[in-house]
C-alpha atoms as a PDB file:
ATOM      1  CA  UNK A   1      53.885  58.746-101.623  1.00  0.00           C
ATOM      2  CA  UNK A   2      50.912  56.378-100.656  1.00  0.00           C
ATOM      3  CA  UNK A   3      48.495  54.671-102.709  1.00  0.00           C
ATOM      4  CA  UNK A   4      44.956  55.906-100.602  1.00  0.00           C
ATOM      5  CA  UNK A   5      42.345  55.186-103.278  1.00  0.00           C
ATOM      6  CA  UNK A   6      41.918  51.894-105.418  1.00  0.00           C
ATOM      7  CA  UNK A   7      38.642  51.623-106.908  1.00  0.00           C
ATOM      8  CA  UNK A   8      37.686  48.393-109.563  1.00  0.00           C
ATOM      9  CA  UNK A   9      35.034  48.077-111.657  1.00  0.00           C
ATOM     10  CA  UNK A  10      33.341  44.905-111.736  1.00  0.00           C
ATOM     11  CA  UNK A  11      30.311  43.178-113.815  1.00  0.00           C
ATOM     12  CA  UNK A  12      28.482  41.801-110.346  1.00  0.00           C
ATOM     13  CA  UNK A  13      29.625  43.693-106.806  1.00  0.00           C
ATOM     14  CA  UNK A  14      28.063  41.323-104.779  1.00  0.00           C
ATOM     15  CA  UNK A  15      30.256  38.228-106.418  1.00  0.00           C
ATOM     16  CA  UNK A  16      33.092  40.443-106.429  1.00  0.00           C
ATOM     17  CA  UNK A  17      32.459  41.541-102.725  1.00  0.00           C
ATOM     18  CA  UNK A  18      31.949  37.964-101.659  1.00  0.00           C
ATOM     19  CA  UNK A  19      35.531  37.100-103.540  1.00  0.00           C
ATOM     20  CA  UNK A  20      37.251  39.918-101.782  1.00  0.00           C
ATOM     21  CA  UNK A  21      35.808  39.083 -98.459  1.00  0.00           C
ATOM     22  CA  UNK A  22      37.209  35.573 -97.914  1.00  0.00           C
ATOM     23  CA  UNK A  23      41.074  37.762 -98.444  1.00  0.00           C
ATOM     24  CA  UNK A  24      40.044  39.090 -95.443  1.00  0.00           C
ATOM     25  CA  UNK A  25      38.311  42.817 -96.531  1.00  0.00           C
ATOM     26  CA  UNK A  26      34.905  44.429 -94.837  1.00  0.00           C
ATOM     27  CA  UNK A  27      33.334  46.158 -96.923  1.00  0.00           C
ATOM     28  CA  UNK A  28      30.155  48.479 -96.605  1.00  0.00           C
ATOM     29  CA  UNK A  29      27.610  49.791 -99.190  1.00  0.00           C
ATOM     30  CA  UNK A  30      28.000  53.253 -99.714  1.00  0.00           C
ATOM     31  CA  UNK A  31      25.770  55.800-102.484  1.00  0.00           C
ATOM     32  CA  UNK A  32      27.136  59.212-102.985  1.00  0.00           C
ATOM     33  CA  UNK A  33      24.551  61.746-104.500  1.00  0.00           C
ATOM     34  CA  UNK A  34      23.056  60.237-107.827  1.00  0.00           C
ATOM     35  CA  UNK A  35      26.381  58.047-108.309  1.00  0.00           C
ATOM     36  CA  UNK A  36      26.009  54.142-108.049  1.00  0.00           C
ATOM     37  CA  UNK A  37      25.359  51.672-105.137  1.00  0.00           C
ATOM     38  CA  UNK A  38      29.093  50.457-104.363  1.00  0.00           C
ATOM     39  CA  UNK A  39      31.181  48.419-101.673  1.00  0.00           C
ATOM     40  CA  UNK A  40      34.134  50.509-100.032  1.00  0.00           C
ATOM     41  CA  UNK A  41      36.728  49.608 -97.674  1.00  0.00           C
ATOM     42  CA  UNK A  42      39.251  50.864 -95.914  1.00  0.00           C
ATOM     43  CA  UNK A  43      42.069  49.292 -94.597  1.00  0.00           C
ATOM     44  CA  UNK A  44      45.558  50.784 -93.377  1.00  0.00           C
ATOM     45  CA  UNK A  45      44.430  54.228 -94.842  1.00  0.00           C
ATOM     46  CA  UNK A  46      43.575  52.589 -98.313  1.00  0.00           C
ATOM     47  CA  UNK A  47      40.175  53.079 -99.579  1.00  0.00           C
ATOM     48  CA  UNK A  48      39.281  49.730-102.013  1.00  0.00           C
ATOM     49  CA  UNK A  49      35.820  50.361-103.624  1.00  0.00           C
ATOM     50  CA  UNK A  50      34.004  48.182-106.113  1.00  0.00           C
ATOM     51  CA  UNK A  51      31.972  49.783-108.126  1.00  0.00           C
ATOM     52  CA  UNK A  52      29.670  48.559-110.625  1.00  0.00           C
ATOM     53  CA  UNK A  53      30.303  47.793-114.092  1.00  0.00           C
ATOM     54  CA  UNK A  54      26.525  48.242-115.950  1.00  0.00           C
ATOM     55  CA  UNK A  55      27.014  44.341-116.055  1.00  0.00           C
ATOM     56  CA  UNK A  56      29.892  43.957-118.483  1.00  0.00           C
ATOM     57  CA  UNK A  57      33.083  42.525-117.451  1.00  0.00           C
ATOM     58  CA  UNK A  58      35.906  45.356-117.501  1.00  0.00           C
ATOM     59  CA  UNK A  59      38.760  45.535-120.217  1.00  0.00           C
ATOM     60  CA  UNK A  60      41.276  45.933-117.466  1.00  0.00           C
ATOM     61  CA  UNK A  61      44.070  43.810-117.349  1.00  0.00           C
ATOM     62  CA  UNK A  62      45.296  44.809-113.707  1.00  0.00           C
ATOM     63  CA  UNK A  63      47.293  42.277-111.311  1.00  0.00           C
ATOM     64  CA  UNK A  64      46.473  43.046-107.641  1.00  0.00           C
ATOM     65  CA  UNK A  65      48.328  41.557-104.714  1.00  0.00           C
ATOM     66  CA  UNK A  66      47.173  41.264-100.832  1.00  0.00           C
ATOM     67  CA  UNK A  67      48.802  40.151 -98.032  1.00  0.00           C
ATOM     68  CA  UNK A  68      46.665  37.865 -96.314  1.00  0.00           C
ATOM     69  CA  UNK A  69      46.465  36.320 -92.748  1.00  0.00           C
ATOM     70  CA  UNK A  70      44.768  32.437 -92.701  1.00  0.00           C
ATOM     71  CA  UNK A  71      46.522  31.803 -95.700  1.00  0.00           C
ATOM     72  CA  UNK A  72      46.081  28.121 -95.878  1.00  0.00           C
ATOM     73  CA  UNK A  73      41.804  28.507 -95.261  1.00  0.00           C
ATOM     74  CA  UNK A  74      42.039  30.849 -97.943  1.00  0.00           C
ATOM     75  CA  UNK A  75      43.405  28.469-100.422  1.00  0.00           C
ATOM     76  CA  UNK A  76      40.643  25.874 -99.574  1.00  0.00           C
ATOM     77  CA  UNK A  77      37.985  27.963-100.598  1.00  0.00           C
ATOM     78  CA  UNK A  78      39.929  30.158-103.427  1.00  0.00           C
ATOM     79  CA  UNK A  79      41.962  27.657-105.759  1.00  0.00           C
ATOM     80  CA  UNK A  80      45.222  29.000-107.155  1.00  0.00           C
ATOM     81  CA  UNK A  81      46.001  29.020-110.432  1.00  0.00           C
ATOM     82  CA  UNK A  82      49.606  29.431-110.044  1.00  0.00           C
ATOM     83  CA  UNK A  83      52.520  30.140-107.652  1.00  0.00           C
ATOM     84  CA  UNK A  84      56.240  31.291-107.221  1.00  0.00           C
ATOM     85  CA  UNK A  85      58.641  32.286-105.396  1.00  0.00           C
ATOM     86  CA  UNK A  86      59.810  35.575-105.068  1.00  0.00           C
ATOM     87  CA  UNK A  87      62.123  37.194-102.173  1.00  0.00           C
ATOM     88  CA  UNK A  88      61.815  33.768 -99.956  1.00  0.00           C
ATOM     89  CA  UNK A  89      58.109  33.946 -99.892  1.00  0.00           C
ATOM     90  CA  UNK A  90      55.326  31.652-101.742  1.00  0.00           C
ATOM     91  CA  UNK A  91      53.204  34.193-104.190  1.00  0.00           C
ATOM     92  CA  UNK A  92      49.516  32.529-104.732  1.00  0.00           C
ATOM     93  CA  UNK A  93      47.846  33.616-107.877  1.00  0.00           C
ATOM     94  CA  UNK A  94      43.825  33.747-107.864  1.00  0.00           C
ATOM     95  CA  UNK A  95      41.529  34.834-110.570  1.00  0.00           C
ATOM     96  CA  UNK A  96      38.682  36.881-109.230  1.00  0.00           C
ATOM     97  CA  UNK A  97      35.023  36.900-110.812  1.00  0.00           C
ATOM     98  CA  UNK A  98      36.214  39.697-113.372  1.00  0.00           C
ATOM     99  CA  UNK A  99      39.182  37.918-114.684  1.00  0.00           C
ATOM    100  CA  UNK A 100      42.352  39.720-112.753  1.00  0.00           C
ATOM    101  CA  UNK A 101      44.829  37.882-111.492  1.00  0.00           C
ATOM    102  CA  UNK A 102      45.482  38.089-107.765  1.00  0.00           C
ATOM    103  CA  UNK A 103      48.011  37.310-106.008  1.00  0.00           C
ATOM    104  CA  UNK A 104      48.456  36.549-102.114  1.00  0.00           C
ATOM    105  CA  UNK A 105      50.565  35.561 -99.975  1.00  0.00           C
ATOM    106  CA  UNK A 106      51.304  35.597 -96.214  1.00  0.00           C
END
């Protein structure tokens, strides 16, 4: 099995979008029918859409985890709020705009 869908809700896309793009993601804008103006990407056969959250934050309390490229330019304009070690590698944990923890490494 393969995760191929991963979609968040957030209270602003655009912040959210902006967040996800310095990890590295392109996203585009995408409207399906009457359904809401969202950002999708896809990236080794996984969709990650943001979707819209009518403004609130969500009441998710999901950890996501990426691994980046550029690791170190990330950092400088994403501060960590943590990190450890785990399986000989340095784990980076962010906070996006909705309040999930993130974690990167490279």
């Amino acid at each position: 099995m393969k995760i191929s869908l991963l979609v968040i809700r957030c209270k602003d896309i655009e912040v959210s979008k902006n967040f996800y793009e310095i990890l590295g993601l392109s996203f585009v804008k995408e409207k399906h029918g009457n359904g809401p103006t969202h950002y999708s990407c896809e990236h080794d056969n996984c969709v990650f859409e943001l979707y819209p959250n009518k403004g609130e934050a969500p009441l998710d309390n999901n950890r996501l985890g990426f691994k980046v490229s550029k690791l170190s330019i990330i950092l400088n304009e994403l501060a960590a709020t943590d990190s450890y070690e785990f399986s000989g590698k340095k784990i980076y944990v962010l906070i996006d705009p909705d309040g999930r923890k993130v974690e990167i490494s490279e």
